[in-house]
C-alpha atoms as a PDB file:
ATOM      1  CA  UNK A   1      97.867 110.510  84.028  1.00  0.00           C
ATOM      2  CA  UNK A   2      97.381 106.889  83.356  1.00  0.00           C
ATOM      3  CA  UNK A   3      96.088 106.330  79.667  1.00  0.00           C
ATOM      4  CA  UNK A   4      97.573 109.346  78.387  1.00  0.00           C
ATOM      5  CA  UNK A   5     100.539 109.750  76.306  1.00  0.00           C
ATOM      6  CA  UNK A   6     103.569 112.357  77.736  1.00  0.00           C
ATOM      7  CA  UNK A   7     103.717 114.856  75.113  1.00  0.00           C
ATOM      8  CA  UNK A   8     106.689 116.331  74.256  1.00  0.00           C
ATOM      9  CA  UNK A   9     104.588 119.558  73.231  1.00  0.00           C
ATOM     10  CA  UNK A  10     101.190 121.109  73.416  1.00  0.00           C
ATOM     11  CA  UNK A  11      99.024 121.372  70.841  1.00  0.00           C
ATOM     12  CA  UNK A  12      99.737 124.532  68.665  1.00  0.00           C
ATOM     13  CA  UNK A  13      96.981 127.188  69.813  1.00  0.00           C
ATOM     14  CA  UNK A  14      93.979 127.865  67.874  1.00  0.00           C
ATOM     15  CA  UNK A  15      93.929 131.441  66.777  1.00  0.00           C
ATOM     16  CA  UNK A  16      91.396 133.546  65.222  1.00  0.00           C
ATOM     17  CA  UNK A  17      88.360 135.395  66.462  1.00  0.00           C
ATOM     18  CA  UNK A  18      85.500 133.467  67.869  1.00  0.00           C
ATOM     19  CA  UNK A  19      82.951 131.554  65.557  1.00  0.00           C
ATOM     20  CA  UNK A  20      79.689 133.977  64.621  1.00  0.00           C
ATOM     21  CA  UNK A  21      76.413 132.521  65.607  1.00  0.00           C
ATOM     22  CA  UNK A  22      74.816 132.348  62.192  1.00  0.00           C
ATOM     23  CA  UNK A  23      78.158 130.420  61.227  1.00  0.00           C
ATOM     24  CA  UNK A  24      77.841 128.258  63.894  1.00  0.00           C
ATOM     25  CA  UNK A  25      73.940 127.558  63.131  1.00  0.00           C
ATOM     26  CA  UNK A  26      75.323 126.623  59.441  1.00  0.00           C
ATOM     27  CA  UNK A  27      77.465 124.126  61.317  1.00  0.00           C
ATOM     28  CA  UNK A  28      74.741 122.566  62.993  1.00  0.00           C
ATOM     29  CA  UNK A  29      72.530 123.000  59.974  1.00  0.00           C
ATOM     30  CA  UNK A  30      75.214 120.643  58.316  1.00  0.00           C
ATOM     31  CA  UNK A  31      75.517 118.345  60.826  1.00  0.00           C
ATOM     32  CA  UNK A  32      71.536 117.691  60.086  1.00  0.00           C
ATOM     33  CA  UNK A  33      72.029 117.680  56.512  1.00  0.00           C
ATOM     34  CA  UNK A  34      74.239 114.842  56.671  1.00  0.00           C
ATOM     35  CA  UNK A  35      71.910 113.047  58.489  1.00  0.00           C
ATOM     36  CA  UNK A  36      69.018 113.592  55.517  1.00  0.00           C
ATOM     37  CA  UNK A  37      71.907 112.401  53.111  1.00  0.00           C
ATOM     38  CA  UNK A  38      71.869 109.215  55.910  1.00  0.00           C
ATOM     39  CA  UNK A  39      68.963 108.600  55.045  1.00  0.00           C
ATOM     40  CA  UNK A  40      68.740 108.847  51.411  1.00  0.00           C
ATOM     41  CA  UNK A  41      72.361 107.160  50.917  1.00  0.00           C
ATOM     42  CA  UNK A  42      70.361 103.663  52.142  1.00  0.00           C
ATOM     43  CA  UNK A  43      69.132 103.393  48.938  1.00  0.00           C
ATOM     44  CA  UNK A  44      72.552 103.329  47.343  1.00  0.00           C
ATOM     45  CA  UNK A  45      73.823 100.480  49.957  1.00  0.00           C
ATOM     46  CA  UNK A  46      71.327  99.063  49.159  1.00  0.00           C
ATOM     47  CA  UNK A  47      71.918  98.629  45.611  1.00  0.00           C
ATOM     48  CA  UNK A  48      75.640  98.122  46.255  1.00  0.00           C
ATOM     49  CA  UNK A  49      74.557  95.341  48.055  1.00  0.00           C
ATOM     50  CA  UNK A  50      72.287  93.906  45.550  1.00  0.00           C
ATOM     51  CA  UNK A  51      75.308  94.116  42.832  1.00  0.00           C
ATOM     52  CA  UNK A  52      77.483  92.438  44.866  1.00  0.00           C
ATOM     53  CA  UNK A  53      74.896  89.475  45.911  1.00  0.00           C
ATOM     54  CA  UNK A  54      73.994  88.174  49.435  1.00  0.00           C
ATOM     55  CA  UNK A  55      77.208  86.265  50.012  1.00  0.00           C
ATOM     56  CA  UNK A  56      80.058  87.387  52.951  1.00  0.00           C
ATOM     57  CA  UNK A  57      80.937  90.234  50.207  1.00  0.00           C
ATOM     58  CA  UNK A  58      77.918  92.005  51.229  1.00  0.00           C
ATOM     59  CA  UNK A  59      77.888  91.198  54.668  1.00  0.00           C
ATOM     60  CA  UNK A  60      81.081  92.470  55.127  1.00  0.00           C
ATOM     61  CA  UNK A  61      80.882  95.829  53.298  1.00  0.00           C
ATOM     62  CA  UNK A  62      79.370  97.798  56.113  1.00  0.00           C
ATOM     63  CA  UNK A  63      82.273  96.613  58.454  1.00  0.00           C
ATOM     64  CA  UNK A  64      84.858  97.427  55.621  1.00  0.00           C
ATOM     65  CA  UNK A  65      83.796 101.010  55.575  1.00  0.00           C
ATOM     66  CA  UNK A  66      83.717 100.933  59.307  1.00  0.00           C
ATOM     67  CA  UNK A  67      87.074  99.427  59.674  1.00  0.00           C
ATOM     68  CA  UNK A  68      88.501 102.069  56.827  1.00  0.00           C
ATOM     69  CA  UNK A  69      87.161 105.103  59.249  1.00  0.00           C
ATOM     70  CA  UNK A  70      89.037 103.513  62.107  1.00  0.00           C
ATOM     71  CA  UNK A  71      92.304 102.875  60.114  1.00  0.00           C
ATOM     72  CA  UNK A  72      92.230 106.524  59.134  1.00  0.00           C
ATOM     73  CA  UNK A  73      91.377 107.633  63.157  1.00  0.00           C
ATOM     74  CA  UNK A  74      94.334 105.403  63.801  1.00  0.00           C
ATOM     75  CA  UNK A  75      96.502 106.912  61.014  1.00  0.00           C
ATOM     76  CA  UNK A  76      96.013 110.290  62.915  1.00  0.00           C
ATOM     77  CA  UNK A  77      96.320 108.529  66.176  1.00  0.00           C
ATOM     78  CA  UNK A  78      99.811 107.614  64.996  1.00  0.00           C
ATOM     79  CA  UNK A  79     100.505 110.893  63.467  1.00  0.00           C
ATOM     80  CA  UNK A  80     100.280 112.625  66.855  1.00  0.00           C
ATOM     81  CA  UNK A  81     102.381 110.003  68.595  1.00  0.00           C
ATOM     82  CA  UNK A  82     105.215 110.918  66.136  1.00  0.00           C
ATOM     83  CA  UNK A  83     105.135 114.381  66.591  1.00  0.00           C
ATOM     84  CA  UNK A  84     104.582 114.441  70.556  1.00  0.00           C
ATOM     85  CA  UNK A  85     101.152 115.991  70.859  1.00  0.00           C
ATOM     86  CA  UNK A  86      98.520 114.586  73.535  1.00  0.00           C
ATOM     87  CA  UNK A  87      96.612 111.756  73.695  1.00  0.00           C
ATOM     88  CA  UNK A  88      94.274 109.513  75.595  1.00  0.00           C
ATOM     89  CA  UNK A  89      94.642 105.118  75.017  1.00  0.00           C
ATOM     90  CA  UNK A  90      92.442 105.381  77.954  1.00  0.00           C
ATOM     91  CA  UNK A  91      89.025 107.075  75.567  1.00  0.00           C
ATOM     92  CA  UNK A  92      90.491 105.727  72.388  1.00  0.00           C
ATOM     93  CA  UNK A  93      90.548 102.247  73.615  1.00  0.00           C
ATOM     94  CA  UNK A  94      86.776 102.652  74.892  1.00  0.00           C
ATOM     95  CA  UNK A  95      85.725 104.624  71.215  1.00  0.00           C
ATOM     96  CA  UNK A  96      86.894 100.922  70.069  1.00  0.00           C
ATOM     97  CA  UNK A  97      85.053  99.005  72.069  1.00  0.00           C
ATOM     98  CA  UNK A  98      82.327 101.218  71.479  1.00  0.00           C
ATOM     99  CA  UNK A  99      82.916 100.385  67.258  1.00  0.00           C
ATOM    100  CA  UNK A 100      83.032  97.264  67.652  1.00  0.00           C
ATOM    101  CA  UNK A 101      79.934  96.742  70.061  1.00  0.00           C
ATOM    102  CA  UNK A 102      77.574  99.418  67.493  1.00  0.00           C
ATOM    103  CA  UNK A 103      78.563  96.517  64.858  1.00  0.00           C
ATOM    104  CA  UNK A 104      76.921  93.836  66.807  1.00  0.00           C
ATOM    105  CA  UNK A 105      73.716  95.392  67.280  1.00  0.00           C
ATOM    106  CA  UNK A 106      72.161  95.502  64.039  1.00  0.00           C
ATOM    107  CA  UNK A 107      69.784  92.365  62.772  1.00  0.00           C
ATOM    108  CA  UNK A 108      72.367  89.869  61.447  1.00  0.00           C
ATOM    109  CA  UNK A 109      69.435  89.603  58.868  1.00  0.00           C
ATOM    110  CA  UNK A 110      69.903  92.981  57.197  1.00  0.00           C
ATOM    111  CA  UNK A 111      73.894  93.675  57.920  1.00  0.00           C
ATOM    112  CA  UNK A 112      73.853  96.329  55.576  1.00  0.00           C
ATOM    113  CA  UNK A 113      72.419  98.176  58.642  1.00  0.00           C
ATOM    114  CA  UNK A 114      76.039  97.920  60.245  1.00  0.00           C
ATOM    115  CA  UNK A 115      76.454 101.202  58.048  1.00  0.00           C
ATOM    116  CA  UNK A 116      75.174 103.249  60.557  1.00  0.00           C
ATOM    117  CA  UNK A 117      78.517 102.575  63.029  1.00  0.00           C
ATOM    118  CA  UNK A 118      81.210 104.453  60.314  1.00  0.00           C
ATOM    119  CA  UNK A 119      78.084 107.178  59.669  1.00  0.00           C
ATOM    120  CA  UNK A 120      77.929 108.099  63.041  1.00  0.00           C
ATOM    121  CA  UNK A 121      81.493 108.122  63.763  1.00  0.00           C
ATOM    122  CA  UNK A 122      82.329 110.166  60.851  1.00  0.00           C
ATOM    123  CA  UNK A 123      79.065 112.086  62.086  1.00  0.00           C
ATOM    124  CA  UNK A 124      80.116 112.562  65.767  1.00  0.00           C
ATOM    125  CA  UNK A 125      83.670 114.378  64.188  1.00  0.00           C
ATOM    126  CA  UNK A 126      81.338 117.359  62.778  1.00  0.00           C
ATOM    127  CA  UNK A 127      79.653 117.752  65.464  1.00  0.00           C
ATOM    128  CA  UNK A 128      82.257 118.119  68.214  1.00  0.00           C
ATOM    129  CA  UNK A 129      84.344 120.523  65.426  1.00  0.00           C
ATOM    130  CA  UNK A 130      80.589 122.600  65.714  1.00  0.00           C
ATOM    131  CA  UNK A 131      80.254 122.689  69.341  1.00  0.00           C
ATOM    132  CA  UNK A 132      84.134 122.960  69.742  1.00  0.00           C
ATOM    133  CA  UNK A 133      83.527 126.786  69.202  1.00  0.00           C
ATOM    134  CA  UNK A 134      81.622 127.167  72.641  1.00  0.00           C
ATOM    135  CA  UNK A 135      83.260 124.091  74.526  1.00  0.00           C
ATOM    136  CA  UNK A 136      85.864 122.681  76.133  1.00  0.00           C
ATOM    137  CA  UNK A 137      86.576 119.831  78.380  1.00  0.00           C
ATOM    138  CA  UNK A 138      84.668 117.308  79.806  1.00  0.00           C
ATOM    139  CA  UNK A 139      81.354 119.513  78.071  1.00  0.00           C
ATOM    140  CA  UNK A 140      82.906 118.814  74.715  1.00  0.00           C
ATOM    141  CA  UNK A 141      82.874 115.332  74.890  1.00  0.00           C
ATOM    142  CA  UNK A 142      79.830 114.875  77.040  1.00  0.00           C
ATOM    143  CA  UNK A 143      77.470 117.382  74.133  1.00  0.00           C
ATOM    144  CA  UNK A 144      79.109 115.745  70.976  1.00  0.00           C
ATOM    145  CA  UNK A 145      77.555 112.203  72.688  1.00  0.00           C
ATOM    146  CA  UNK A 146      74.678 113.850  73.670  1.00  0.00           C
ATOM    147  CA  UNK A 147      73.592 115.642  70.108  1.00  0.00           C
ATOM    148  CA  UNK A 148      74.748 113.077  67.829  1.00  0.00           C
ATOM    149  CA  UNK A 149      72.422 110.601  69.359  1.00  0.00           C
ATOM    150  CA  UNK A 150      69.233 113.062  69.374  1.00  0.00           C
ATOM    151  CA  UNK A 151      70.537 113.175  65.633  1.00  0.00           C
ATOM    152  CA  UNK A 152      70.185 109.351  65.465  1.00  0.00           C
ATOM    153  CA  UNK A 153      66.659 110.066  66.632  1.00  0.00           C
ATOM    154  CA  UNK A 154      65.908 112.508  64.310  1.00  0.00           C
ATOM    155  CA  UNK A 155      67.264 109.720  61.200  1.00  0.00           C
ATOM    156  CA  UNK A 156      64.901 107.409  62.596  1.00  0.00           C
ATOM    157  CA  UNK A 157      62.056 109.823  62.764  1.00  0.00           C
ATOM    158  CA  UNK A 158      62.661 110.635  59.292  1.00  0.00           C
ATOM    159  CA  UNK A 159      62.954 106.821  58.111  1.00  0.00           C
ATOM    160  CA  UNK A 160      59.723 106.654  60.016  1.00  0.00           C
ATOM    161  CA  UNK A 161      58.233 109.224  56.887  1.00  0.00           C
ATOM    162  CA  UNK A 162      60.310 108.020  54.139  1.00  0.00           C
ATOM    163  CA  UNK A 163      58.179 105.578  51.675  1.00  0.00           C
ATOM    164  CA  UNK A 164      61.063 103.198  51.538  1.00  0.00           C
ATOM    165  CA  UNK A 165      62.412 103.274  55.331  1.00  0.00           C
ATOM    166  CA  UNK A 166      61.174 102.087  58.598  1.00  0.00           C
ATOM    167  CA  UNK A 167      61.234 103.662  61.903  1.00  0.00           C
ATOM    168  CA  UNK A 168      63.304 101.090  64.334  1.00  0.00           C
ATOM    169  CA  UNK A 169      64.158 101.325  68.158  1.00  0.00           C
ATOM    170  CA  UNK A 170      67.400  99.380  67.245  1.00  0.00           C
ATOM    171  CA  UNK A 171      68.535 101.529  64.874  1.00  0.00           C
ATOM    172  CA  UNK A 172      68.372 104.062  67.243  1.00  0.00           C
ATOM    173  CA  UNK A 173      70.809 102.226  69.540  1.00  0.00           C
ATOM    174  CA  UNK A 174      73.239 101.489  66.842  1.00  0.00           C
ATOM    175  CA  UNK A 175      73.145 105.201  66.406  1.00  0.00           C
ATOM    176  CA  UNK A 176      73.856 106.512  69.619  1.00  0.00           C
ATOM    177  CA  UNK A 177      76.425 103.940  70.411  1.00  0.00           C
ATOM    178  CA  UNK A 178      78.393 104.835  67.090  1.00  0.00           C
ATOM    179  CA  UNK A 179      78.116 108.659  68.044  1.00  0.00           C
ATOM    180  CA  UNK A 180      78.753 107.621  71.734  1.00  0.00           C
ATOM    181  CA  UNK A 181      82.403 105.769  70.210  1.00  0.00           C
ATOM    182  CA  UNK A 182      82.865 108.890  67.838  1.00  0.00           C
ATOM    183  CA  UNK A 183      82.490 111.317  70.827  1.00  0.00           C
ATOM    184  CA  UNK A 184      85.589 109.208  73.068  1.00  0.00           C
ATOM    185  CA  UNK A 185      87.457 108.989  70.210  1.00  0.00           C
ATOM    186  CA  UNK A 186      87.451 112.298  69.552  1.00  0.00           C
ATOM    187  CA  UNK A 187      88.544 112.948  73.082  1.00  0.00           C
ATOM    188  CA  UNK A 188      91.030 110.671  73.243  1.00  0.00           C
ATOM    189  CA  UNK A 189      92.706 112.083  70.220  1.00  0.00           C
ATOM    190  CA  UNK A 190      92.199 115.717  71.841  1.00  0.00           C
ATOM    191  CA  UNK A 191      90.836 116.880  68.138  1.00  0.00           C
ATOM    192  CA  UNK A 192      89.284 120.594  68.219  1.00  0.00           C
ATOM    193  CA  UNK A 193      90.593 121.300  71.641  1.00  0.00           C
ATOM    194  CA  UNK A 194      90.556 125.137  71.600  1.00  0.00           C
ATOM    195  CA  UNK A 195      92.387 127.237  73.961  1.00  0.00           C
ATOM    196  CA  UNK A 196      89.685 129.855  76.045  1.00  0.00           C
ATOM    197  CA  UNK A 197      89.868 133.165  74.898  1.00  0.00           C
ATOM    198  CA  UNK A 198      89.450 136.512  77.009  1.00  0.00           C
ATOM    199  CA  UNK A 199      85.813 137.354  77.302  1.00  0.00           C
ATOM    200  CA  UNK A 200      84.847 134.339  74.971  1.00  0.00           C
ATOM    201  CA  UNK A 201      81.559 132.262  75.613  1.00  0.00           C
ATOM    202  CA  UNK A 202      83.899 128.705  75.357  1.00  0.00           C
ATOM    203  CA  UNK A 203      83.247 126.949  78.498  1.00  0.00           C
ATOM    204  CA  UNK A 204      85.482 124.085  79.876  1.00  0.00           C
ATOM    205  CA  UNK A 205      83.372 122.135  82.410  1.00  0.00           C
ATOM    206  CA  UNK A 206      80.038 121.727  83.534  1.00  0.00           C
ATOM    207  CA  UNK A 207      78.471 123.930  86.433  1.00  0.00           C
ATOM    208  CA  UNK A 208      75.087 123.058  86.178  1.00  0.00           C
ATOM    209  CA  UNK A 209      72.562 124.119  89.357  1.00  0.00           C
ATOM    210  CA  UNK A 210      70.275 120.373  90.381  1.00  0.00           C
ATOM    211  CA  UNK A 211      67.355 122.213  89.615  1.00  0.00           C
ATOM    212  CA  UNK A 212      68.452 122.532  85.609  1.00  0.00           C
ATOM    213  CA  UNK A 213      69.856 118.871  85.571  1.00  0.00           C
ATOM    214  CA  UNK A 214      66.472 117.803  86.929  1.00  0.00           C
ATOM    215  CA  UNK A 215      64.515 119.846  83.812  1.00  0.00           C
ATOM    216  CA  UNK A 216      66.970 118.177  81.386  1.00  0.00           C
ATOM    217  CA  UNK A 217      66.604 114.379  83.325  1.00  0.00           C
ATOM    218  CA  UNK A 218      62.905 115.108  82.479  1.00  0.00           C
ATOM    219  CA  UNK A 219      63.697 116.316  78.961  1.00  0.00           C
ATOM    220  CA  UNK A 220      65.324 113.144  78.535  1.00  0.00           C
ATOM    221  CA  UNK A 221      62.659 110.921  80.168  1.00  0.00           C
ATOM    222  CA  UNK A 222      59.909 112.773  77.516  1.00  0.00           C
ATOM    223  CA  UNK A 223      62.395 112.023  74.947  1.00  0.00           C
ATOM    224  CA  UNK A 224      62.296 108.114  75.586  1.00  0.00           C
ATOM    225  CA  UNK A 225      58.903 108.404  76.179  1.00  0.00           C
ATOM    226  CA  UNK A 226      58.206 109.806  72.649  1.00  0.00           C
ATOM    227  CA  UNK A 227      60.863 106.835  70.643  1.00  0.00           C
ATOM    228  CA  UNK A 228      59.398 104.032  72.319  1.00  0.00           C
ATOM    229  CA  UNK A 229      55.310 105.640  72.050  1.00  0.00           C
ATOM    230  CA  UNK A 230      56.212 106.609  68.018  1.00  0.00           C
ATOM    231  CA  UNK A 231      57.607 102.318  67.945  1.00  0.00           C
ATOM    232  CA  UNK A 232      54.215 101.249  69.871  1.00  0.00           C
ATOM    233  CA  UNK A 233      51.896 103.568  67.457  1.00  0.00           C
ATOM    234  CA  UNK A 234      53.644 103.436  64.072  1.00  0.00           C
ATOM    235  CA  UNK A 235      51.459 102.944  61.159  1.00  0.00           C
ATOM    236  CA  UNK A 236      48.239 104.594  63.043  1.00  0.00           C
ATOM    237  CA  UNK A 237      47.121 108.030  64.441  1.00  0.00           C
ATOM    238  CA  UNK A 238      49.459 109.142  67.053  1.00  0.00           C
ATOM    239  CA  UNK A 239      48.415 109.946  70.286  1.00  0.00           C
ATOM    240  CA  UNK A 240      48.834 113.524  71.877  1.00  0.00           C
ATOM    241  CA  UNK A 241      50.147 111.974  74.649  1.00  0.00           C
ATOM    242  CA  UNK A 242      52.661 110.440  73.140  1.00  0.00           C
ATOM    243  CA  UNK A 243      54.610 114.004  72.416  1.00  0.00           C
ATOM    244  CA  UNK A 244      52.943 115.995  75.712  1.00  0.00           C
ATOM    245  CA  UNK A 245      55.552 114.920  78.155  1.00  0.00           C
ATOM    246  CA  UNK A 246      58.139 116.151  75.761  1.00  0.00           C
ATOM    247  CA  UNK A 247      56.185 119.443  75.193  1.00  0.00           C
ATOM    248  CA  UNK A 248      55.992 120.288  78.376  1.00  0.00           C
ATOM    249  CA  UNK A 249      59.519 119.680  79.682  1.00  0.00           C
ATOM    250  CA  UNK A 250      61.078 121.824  77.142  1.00  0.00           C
ATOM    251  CA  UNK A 251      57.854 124.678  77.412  1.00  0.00           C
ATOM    252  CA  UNK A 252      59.562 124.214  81.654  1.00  0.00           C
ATOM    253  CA  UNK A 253      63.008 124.507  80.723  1.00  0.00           C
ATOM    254  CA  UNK A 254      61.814 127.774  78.316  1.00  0.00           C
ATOM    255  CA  UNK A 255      60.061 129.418  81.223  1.00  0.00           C
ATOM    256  CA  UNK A 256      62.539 128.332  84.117  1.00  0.00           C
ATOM    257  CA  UNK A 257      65.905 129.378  82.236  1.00  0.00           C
ATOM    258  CA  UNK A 258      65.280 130.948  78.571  1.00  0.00           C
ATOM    259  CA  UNK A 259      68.593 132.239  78.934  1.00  0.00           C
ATOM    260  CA  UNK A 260      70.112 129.014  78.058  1.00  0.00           C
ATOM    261  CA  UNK A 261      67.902 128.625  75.037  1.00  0.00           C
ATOM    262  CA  UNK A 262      68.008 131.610  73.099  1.00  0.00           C
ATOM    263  CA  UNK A 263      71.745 132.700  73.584  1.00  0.00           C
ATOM    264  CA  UNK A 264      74.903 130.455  73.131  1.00  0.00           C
ATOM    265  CA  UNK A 265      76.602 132.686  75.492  1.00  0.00           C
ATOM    266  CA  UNK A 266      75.158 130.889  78.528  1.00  0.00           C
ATOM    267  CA  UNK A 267      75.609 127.040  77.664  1.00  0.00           C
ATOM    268  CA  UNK A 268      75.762 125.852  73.899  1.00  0.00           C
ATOM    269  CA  UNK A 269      75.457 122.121  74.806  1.00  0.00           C
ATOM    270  CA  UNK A 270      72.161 122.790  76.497  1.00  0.00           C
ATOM    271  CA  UNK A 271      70.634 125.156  73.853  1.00  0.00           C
ATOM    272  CA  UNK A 272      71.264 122.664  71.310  1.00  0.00           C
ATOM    273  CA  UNK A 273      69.952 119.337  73.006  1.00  0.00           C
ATOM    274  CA  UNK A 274      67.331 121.674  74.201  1.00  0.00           C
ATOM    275  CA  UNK A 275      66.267 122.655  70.437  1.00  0.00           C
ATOM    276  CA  UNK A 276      67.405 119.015  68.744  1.00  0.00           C
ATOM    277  CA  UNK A 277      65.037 117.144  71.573  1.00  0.00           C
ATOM    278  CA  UNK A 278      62.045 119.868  71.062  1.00  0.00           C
ATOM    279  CA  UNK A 279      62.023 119.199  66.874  1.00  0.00           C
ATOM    280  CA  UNK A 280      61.500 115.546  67.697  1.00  0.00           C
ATOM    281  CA  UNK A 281      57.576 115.861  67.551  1.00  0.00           C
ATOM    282  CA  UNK A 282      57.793 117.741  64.836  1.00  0.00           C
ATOM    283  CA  UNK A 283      57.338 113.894  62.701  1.00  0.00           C
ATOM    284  CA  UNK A 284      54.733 112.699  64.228  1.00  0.00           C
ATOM    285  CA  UNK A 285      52.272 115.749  64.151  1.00  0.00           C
ATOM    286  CA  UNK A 286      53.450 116.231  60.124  1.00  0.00           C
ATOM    287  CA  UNK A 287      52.423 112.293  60.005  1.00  0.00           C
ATOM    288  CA  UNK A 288      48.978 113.031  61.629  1.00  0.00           C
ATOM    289  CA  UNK A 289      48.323 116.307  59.816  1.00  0.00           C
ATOM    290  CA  UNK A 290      49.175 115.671  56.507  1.00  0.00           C
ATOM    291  CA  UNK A 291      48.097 111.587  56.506  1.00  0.00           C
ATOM    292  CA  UNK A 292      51.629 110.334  55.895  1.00  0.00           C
ATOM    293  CA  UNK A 293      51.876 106.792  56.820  1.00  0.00           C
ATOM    294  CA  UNK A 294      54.870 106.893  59.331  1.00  0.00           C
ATOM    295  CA  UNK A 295      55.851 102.910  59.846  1.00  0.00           C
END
């Protein structure tokens, strides 16, 4: 297969009985507690920053650290080549690109923000080792892209609360790109590839009727309808409209195929984009309840 490497051995099978669901819901609950530390650890970049002056020093830290996380993907890049196991150049070359492209979106004004790229890498790891108990395949890699960057969301929505952040569409797309590069490296260094089990719920590709990709099209849609509304209306009242269309997809997908949502038996990746895009308006209505100023 062009791009990939001829192994001269599998990788060694994963044994051991499959993941619990409360143990798997710890996983994702620490996939969003590292996003909250995100958020908080600003503060400490900041100061970093401030210590080391506003010179190319500074400026450069946030590639540093994002250049470090890529030397140490590359360190286990080269591990694997040495000892034969799989890999992709084809995914790891576009996870590169994908690096190095996250790093050029931020405001050259603030390039502290560049942080976000190694975050989000580092992020997008955890989060396919989490849904790497219920996936395989082309749904690994797909999910991983797909839930890291509703967690980018959710670190904007909660910058959007937090007295000394701001809520920012392009910090969103540094996010998801970063995850986006995390998720094809990932694949391209096969990590937390899992062999199926008899009887297990892992699945290894998508089989998806149009009628459900349609729902989650329009789950999507609702979900860029609510970033860009939350950008337009920061620092007022929020309109209901801006989180109805989101409402009502997911109260559609709920009615139309709850067995997706309340069981990770059916389709993991979908129950948790399903629940992570739901939570989004959960910021907004705490900002116009409780008279937080959400900028």
């Amino acid at each position: 297969m062009p791009g990939q490497s001829h192994p001269l051995h599998q990788d060694p099978p994963t044994v051991g009985k499959e993941l619990p669901g409360v143990l798997l819901f710890l996983l994702h609950a620490g996939c969003f507690l590292l996003v909250v530390l995100y958020v908080n650890l600003f503060q400490v970049w900041a100061w970093l920053v401030a210590r080391l002056g506003q010179g190319v020093v500074a400026s450069f830290l946030p590639v540093a650290v994002t250049l470090a996380v890529l030397l140490v993907i590359g360190c286990f890049f080269a591990h694997r080549v040495n000892r034969g196991y799989s890999i992709n150049l084809i995914f790891i070359g576009l996870g590169m690109v994908g690096a190095f492209l996250a790093l050029a979106v931020p405001d050259s004004s603030v390039p502290i923000k560049r942080i976000h790229v190694a975050e989000y890498i580092i992020l997008s790891f955890l989060v396919r080792y989490t849904l790497s108990h219920r996936l395989r395949g082309a749904d690994l890699t797909l999910f991983t892209a797909l839930v890291t960057i509703l967690l980018g969301i959710h670190d904007e929505m909660l910058q959007g609360l937090h007295s000394l952040r701001y809520y920012g569409w392009r910090d969103i797309l540094v996010n998801g790109l970063a995850g986006l590069s995390g998720a094809l490296l990932g694949q391209g260094l096969y990590c937390f590839v899992r062999p199926p089990r008899s009887g297990s719920a892992v699945r290894t590709g998508p089989g998806f009727s149009p009628g459900l990709v349609l729902l989650y099209l329009l789950l999507a849609g609702a979900t860029a309808w609510l970033v860009v509304a939350l950008f337009r209306q920061r620092g007022g009242t929020f309109s209901v409209l801006s989180f109805l269309p989101l409402a009502a997809s997911s109260l559609l997908i709920v009615r139309r195929h709850p067995e997706y949502i309340f069981t990770s038996g059916r389709h993991h990746g979908l129950q948790a984009v399903w629940w992570l895009a739901s939570a989004l308006p959960v910021y907004p209505l705490l900002a116009n309840w409780t008279g937080w100023e959400f900028l």
